[in-house]
N, C-alpha and C. Protein backbone atom coordinates (compact mmCIF):
# COMPACT_ATOMS: atom_id res chain seq x y z
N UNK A 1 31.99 20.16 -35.57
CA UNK A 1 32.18 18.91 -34.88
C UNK A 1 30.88 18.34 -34.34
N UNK A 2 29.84 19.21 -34.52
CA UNK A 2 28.58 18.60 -34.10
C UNK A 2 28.12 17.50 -34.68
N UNK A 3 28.30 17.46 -36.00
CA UNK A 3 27.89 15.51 -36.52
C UNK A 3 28.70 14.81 -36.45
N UNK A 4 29.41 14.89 -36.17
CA UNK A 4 30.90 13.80 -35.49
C UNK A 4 30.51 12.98 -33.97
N UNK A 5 30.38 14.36 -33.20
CA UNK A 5 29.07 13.93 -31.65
C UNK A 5 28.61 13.28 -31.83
N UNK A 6 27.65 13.94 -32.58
CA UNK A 6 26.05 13.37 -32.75
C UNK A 6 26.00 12.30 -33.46
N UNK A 7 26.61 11.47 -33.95
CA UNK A 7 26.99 10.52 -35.10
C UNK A 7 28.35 9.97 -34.55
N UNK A 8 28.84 9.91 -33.40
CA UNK A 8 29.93 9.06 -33.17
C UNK A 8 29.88 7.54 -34.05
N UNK A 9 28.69 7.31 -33.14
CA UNK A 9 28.91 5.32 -32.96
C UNK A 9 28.67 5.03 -34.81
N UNK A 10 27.92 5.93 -35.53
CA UNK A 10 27.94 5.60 -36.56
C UNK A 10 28.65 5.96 -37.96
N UNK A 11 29.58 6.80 -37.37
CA UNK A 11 30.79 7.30 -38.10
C UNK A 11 31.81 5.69 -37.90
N UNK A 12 31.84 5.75 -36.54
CA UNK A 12 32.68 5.01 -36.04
C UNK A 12 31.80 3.21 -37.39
N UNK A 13 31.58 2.73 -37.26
CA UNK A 13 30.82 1.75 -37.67
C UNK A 13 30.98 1.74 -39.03
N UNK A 14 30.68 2.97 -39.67
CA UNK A 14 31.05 2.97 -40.93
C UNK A 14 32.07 3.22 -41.46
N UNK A 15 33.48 3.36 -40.58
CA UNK A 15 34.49 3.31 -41.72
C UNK A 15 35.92 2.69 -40.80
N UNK A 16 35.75 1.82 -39.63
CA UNK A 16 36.61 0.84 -39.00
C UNK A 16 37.14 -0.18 -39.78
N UNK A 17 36.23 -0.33 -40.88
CA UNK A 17 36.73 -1.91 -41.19
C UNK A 17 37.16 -1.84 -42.70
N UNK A 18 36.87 -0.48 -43.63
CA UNK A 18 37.55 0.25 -44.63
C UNK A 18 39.33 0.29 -44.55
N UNK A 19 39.11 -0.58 -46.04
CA UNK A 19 40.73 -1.33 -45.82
C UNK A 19 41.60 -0.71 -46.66
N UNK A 20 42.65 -0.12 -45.56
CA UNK A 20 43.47 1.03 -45.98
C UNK A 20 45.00 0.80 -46.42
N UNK A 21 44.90 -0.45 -47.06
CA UNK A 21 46.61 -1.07 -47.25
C UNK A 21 46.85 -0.33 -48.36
N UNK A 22 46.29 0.02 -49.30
CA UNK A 22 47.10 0.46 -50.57
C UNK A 22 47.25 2.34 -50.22
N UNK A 23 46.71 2.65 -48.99
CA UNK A 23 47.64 4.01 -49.08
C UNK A 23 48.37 3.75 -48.17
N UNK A 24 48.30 2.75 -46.77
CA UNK A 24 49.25 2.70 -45.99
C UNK A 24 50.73 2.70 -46.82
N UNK A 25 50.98 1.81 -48.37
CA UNK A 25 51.79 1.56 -48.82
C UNK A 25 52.53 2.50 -49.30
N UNK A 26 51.86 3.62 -49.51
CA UNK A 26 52.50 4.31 -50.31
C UNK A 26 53.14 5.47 -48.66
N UNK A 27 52.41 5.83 -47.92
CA UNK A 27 52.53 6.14 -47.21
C UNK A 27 54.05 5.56 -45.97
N UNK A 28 53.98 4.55 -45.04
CA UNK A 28 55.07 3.64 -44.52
C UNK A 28 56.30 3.61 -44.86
N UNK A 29 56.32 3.30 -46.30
CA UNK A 29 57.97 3.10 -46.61
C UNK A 29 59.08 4.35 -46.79
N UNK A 30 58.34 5.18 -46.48
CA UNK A 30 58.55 6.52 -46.25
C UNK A 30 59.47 6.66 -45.06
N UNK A 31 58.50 6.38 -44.13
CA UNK A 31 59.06 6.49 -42.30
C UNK A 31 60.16 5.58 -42.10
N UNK A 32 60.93 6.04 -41.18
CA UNK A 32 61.99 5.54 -40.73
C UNK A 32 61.28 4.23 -39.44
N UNK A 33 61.60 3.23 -39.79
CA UNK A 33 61.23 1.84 -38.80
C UNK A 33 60.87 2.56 -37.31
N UNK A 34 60.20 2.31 -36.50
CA UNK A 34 59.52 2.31 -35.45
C UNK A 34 59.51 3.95 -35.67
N UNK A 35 59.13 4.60 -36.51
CA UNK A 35 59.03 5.89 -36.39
C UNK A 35 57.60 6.62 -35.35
N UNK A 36 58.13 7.88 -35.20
CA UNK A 36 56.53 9.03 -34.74
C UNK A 36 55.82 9.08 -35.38
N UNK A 37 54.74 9.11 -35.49
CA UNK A 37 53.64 9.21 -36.40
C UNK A 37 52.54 10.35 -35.94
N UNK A 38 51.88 11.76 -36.18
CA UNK A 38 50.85 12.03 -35.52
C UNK A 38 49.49 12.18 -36.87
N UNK A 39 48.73 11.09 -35.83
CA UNK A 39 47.47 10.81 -36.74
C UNK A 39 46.50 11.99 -36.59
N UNK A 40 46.46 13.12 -37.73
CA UNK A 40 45.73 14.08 -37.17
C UNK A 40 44.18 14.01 -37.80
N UNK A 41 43.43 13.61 -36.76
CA UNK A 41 42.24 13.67 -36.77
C UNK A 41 41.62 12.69 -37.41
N UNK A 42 41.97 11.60 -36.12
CA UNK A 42 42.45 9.99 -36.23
C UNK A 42 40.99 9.57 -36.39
N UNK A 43 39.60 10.45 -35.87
CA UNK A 43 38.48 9.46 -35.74
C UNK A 43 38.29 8.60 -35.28
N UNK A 44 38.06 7.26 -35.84
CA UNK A 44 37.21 6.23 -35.42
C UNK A 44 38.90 5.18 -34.67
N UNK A 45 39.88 5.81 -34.94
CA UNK A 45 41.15 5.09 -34.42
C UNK A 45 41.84 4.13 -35.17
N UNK A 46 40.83 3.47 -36.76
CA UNK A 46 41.68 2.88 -37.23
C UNK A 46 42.85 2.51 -37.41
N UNK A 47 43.46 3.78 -38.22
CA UNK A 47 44.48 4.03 -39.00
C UNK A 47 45.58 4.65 -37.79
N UNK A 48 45.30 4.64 -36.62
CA UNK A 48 46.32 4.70 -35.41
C UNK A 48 46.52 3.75 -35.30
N UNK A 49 45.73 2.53 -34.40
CA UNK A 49 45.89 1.16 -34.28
C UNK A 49 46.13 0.43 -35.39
N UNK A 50 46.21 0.48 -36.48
CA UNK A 50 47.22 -0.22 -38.36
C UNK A 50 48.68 0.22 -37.98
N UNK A 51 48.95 1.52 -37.36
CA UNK A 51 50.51 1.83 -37.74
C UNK A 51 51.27 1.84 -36.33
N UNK A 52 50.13 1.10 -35.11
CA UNK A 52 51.15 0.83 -34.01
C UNK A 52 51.43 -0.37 -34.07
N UNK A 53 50.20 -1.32 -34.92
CA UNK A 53 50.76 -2.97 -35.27
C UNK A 53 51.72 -3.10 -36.61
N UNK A 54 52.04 -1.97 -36.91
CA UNK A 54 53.51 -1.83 -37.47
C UNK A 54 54.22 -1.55 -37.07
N UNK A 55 54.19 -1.59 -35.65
CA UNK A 55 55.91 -0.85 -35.08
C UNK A 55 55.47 0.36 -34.68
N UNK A 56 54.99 1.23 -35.25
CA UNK A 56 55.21 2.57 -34.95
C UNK A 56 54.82 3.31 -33.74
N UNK A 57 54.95 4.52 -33.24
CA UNK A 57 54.55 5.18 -32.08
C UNK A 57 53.67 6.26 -32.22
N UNK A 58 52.38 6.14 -32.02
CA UNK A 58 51.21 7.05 -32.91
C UNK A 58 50.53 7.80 -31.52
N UNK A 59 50.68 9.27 -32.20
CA UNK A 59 49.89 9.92 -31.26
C UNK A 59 48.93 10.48 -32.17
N UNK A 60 47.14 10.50 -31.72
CA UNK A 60 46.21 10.59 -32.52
C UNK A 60 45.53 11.83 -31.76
N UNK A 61 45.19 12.71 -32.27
CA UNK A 61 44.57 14.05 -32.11
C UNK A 61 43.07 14.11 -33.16
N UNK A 62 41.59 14.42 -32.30
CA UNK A 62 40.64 14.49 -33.01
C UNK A 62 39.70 15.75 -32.19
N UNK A 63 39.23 16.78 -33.17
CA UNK A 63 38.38 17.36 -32.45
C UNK A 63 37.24 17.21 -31.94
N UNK A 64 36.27 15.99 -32.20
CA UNK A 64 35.12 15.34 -31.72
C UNK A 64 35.85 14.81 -30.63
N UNK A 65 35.39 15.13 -29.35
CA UNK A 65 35.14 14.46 -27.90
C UNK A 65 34.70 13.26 -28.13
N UNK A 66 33.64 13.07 -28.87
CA UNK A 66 33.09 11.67 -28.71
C UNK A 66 33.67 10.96 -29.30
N UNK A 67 34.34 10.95 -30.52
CA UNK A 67 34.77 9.93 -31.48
C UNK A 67 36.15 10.15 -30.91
N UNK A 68 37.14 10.78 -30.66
CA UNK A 68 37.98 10.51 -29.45
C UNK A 68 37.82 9.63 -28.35
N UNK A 69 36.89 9.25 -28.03
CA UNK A 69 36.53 8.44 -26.83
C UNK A 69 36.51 6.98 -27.27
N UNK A 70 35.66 6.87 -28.66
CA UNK A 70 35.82 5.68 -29.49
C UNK A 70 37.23 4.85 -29.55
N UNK A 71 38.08 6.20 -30.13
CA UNK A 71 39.48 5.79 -30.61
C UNK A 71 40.01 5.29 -29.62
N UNK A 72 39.97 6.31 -28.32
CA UNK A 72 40.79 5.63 -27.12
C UNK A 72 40.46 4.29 -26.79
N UNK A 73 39.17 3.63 -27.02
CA UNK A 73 38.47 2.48 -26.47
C UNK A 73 39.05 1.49 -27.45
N UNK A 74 39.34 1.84 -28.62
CA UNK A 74 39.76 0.96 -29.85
C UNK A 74 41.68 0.64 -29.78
N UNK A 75 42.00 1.98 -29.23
CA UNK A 75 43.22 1.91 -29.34
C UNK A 75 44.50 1.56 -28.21
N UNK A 76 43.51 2.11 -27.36
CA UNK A 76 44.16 1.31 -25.75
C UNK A 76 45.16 2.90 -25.49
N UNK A 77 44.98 3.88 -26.40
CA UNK A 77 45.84 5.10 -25.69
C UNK A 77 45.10 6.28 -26.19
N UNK A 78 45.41 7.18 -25.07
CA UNK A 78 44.88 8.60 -25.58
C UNK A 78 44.82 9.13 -26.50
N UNK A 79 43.82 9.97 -27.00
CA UNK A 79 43.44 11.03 -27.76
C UNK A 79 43.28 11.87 -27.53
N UNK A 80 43.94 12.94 -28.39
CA UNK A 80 44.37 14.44 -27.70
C UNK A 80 43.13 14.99 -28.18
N UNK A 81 41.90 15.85 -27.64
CA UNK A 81 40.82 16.45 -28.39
C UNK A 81 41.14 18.04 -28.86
N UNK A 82 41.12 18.38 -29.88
CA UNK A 82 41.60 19.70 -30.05
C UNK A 82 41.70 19.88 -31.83
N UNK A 83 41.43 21.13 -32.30
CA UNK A 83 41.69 21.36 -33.93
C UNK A 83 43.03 21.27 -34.05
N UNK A 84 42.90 21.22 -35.42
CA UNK A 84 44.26 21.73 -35.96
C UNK A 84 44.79 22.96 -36.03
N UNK A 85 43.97 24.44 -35.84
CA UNK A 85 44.28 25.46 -35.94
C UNK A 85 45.36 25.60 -34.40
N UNK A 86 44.62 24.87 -33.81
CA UNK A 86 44.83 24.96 -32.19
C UNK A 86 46.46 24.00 -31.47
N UNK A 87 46.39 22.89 -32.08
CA UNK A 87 47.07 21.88 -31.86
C UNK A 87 48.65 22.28 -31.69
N UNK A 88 49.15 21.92 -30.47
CA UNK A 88 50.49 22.70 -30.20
C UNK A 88 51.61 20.63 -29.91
N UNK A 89 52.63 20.54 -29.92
CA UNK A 89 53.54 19.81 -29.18
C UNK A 89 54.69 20.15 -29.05
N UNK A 90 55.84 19.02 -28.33
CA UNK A 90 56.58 19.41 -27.62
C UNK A 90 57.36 18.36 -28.58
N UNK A 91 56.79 17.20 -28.92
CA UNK A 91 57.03 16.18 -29.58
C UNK A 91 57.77 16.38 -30.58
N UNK A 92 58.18 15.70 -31.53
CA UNK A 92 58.51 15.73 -33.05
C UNK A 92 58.25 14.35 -33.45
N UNK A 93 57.75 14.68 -34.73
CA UNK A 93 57.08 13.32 -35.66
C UNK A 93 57.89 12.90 -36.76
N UNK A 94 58.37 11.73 -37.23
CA UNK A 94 58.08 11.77 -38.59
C UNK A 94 57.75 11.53 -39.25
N UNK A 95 56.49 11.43 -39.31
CA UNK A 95 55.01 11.65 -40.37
C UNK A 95 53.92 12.01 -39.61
N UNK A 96 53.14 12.78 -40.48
CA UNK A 96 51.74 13.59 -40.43
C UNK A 96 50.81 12.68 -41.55
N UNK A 97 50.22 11.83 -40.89
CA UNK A 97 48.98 10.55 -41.35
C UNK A 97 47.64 12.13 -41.37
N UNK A 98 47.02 12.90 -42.09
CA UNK A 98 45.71 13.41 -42.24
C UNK A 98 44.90 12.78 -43.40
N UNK A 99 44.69 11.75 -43.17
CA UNK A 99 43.77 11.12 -44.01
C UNK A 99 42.07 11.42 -43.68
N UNK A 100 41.52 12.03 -45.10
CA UNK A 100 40.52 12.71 -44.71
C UNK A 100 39.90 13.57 -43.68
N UNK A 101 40.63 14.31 -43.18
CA UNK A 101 40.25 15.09 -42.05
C UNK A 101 40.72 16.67 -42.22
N UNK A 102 41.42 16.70 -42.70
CA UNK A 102 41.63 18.33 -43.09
C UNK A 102 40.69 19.20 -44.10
N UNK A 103 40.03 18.16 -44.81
CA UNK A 103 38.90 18.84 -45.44
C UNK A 103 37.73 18.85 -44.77
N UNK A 104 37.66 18.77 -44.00
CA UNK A 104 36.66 19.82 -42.75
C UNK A 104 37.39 21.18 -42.39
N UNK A 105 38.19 21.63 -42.38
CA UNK A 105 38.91 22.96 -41.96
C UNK A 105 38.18 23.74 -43.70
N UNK A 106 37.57 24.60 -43.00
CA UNK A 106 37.26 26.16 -43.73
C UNK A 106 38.70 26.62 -44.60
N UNK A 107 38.49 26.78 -45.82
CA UNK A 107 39.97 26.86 -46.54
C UNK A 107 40.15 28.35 -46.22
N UNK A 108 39.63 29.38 -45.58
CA UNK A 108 40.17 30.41 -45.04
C UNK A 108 41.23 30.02 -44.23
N UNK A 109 40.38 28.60 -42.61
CA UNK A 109 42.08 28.56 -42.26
C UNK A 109 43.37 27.20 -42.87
N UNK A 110 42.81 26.78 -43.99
CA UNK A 110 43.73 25.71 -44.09
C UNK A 110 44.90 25.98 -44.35
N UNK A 111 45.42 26.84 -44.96
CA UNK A 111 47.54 26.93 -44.83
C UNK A 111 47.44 27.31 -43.57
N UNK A 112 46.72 27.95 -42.21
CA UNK A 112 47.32 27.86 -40.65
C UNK A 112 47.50 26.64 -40.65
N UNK A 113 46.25 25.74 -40.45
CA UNK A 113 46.51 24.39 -40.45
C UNK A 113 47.34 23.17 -40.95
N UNK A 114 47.61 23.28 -42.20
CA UNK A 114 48.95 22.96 -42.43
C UNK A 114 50.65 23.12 -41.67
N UNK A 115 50.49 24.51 -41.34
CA UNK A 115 51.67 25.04 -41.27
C UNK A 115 51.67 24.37 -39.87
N UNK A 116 50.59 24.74 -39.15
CA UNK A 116 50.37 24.28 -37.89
C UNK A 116 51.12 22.76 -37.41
N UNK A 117 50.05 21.58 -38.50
CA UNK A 117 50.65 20.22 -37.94
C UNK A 117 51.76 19.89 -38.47
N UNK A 118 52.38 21.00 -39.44
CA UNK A 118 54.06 20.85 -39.92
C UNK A 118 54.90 21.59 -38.67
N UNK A 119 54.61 21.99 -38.10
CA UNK A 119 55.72 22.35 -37.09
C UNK A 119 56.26 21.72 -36.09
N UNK A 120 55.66 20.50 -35.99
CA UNK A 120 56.00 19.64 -35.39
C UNK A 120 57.19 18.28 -36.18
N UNK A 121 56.94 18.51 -37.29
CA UNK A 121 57.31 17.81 -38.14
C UNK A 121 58.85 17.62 -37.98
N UNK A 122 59.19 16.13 -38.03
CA UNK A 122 60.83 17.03 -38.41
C UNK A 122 61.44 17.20 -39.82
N UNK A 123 62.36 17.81 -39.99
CA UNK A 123 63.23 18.23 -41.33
C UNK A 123 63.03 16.70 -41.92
N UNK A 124 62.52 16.88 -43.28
CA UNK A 124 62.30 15.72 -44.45
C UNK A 124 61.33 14.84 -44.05
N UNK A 125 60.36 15.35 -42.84
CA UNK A 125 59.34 14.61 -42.28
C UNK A 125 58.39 14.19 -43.68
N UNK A 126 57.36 13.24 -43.62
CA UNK A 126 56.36 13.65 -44.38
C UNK A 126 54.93 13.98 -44.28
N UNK A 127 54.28 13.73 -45.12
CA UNK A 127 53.06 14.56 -44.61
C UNK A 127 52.07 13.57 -46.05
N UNK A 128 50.95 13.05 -45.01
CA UNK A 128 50.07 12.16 -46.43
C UNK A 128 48.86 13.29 -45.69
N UNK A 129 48.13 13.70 -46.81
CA UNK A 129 46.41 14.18 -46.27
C UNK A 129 46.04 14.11 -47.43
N UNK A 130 44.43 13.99 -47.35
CA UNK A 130 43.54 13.55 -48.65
C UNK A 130 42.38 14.50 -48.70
N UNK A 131 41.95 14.96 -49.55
CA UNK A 131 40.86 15.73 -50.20
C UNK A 131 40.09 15.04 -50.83
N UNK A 132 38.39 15.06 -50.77
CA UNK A 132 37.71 15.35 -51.92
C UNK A 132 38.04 15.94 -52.99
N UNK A 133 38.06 15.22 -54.54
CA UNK A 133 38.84 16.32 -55.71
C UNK A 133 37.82 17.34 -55.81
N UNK A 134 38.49 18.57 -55.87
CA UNK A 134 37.43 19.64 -56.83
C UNK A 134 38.61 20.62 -56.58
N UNK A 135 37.00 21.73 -56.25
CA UNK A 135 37.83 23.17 -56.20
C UNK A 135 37.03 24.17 -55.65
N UNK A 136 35.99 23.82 -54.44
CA UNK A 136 35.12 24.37 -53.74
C UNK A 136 35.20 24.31 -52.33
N UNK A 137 33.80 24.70 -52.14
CA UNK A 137 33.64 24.50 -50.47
C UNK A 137 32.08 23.79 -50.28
N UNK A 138 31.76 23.00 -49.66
CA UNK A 138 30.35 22.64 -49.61
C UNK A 138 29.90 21.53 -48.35
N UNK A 139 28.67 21.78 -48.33
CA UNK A 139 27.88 21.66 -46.84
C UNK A 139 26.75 20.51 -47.28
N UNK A 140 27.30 18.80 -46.93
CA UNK A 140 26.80 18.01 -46.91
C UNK A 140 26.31 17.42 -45.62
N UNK A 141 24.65 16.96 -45.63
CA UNK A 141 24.32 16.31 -44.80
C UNK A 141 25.46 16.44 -43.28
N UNK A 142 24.96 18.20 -43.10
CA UNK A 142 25.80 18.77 -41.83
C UNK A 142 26.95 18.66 -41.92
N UNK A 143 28.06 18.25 -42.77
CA UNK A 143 29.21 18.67 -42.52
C UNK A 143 29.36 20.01 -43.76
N UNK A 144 30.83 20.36 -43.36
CA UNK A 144 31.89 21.01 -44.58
C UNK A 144 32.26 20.36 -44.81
N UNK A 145 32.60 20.84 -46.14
CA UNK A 145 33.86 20.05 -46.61
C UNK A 145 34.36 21.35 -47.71
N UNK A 146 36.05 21.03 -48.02
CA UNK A 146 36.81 21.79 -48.91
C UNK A 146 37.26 20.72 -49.41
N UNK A 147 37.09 21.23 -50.85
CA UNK A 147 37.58 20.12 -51.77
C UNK A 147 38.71 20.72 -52.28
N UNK A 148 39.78 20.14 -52.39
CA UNK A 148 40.67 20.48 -53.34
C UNK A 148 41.09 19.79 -54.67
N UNK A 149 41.96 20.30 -55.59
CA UNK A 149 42.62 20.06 -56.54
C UNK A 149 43.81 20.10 -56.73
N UNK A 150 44.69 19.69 -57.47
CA UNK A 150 46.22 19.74 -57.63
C UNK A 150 46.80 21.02 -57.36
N UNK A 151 46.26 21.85 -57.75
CA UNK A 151 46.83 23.35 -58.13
C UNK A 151 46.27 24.15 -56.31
N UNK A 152 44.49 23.77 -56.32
CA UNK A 152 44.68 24.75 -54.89
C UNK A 152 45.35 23.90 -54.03
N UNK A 153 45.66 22.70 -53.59
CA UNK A 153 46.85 22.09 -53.26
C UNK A 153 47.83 23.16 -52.94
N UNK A 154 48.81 22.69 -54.08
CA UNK A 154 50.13 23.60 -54.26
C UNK A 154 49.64 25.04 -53.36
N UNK A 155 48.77 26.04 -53.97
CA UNK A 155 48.28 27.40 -53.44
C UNK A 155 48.33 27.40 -51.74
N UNK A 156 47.93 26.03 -51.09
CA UNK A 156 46.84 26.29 -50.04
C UNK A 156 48.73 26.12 -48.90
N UNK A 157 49.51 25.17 -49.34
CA UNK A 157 50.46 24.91 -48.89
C UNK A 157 51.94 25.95 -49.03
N UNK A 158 51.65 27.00 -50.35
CA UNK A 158 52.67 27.47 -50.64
C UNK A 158 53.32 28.69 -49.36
N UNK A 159 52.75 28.99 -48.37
CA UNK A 159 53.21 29.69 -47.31
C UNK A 159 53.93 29.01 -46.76
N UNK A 160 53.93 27.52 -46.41
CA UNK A 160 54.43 26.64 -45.36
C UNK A 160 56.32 26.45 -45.63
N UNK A 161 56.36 25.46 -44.74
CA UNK A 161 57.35 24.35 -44.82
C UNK A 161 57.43 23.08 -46.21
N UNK A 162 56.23 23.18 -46.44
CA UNK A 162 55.60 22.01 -47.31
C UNK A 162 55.85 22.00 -48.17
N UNK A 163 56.58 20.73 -49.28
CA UNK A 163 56.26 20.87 -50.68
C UNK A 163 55.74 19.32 -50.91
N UNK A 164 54.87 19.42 -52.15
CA UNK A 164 54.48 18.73 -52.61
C UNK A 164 55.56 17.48 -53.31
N UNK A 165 55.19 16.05 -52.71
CA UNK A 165 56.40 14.86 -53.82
C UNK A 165 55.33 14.53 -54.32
N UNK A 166 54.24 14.24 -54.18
CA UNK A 166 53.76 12.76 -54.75
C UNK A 166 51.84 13.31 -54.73
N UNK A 167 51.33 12.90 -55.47
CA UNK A 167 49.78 13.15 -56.21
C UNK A 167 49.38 12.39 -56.86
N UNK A 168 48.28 11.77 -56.68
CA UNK A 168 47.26 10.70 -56.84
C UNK A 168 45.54 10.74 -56.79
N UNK A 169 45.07 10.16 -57.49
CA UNK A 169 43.77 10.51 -57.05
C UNK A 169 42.77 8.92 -57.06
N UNK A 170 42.05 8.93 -56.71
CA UNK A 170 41.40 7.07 -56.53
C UNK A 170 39.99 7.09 -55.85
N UNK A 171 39.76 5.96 -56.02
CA UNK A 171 37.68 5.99 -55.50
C UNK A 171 37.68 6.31 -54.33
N UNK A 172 36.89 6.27 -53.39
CA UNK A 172 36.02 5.65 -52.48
C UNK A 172 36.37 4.68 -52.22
N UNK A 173 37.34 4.42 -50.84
CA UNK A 173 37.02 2.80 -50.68
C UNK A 173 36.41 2.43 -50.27
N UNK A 174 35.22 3.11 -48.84
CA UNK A 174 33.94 2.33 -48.97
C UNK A 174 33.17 1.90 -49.74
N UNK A 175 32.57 1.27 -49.28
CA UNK A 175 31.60 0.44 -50.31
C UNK A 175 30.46 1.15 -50.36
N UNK A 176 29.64 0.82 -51.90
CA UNK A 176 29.16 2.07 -52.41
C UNK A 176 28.84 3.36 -52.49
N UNK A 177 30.56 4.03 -52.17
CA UNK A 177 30.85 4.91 -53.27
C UNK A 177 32.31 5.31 -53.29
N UNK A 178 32.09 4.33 -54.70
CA UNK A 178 33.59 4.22 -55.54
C UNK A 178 33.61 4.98 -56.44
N UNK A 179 32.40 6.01 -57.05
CA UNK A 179 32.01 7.07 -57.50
C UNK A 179 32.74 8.06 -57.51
N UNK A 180 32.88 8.37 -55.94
CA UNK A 180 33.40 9.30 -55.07
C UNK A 180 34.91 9.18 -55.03
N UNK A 181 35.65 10.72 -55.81
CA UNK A 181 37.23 10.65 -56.38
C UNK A 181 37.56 11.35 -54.76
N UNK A 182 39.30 10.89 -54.93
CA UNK A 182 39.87 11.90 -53.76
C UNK A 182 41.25 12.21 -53.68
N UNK A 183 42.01 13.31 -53.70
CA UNK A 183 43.32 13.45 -54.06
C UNK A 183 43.80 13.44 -52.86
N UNK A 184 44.79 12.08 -53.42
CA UNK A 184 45.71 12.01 -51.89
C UNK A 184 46.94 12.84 -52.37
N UNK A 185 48.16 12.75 -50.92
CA UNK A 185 49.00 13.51 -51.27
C UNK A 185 50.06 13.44 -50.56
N UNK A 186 51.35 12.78 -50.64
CA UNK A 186 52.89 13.13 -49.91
C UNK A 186 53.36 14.24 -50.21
N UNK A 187 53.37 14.77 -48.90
CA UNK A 187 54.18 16.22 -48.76
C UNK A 187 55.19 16.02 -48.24
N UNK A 188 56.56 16.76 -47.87
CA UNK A 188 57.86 16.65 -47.59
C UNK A 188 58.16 18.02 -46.92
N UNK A 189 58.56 17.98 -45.80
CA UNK A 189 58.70 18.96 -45.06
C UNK A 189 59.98 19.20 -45.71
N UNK A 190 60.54 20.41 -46.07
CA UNK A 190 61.76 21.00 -46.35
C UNK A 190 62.73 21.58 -44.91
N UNK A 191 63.87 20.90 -45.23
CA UNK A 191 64.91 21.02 -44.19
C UNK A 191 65.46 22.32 -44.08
């Protein structure tokens, strides 16, 4: 979480205004109208503040302190600071928004982590999170990242609650780099 800190205002800057309608779409029609939503590891607050001016009721959890602080300033409500290994509620959701953020978790712990922000979930909840495509682990300009693929997908989830509906893969929507592939993914909590 140290370049997240250290790089708030310019994390934040670079990806606020990255326009997220064509996964919101696939994502939304999913949820039940004014549904729970928990945005895990909401960042810069976007994609919290998109799905409360849809109705919805979004609670956003980020482990950067600082870029938590952003979100709250952007979003007008708290941010819970804390991992996903860690992350407990009392709540129930139905949907788990992890758009780009779970591939920072070390794939040693990613099925905790999964299983983790599925327990909150409710029965037939869903679950969108996105990967870098591959099939590694690697250390860019200070971060991690775990990349996945279709298959360690399936692998990384097969302990859980989770099954896989829906797989896709698409650019970069920032601007320049559309280069840059990434497998999104609806999961379905099993009842």
């Amino acid at each position: 979480m140290n370049y997240y800190n250290e790089n708030a205002k310019e994390f934040f800057d670079g990806t606020i205004d990255v326009d997220m309608s064509t996964l919101y779409q696939k994502f939304v029609p999913l949820l039940p109208n004014k549904g729970h939503i928990l945005d895990a590891g909401c960042g810069s607050g976007r994609d919290t503040k998109a799905f409360i001016q849809k109705g919805f009721s979004v609670y956003g959890i980020d482990a950067s302190e600082d870029l938590s602080k952003l979100a709250e300033e952007l979003t007008g409500q708290r941010v819970e600071v804390t991992r996903f290994q860690d992350f407990q509620s009392d709540s129930l959701f139905d949907g788990v928004w992890a758009c780009a953020s779970l591939l920072h978790v070390p794939m040693s712990e990613l099925s905790l982590s999964f299983s983790n922000l599925a327990a909150p979930l409710k029965a037939n909840g869903i679950f969108y999170c996105s990967f870098k495509y591959g099939n590694d682990e690697v250390q860019r300009n200070g971060r991690n990242f775990t990349n996945l693929n279709e298959l360690l997908l399936e692998q990384v989830i097969s302990g859980s609650t989770l099954k896989v509906l829906k797989t896709w893969c698409t650019s970069d929507l920032r601007k320049g780099r559309e280069n840059e592939k990434w497998l999104n993914a609806i999961l379905v909590k099993e009842s």
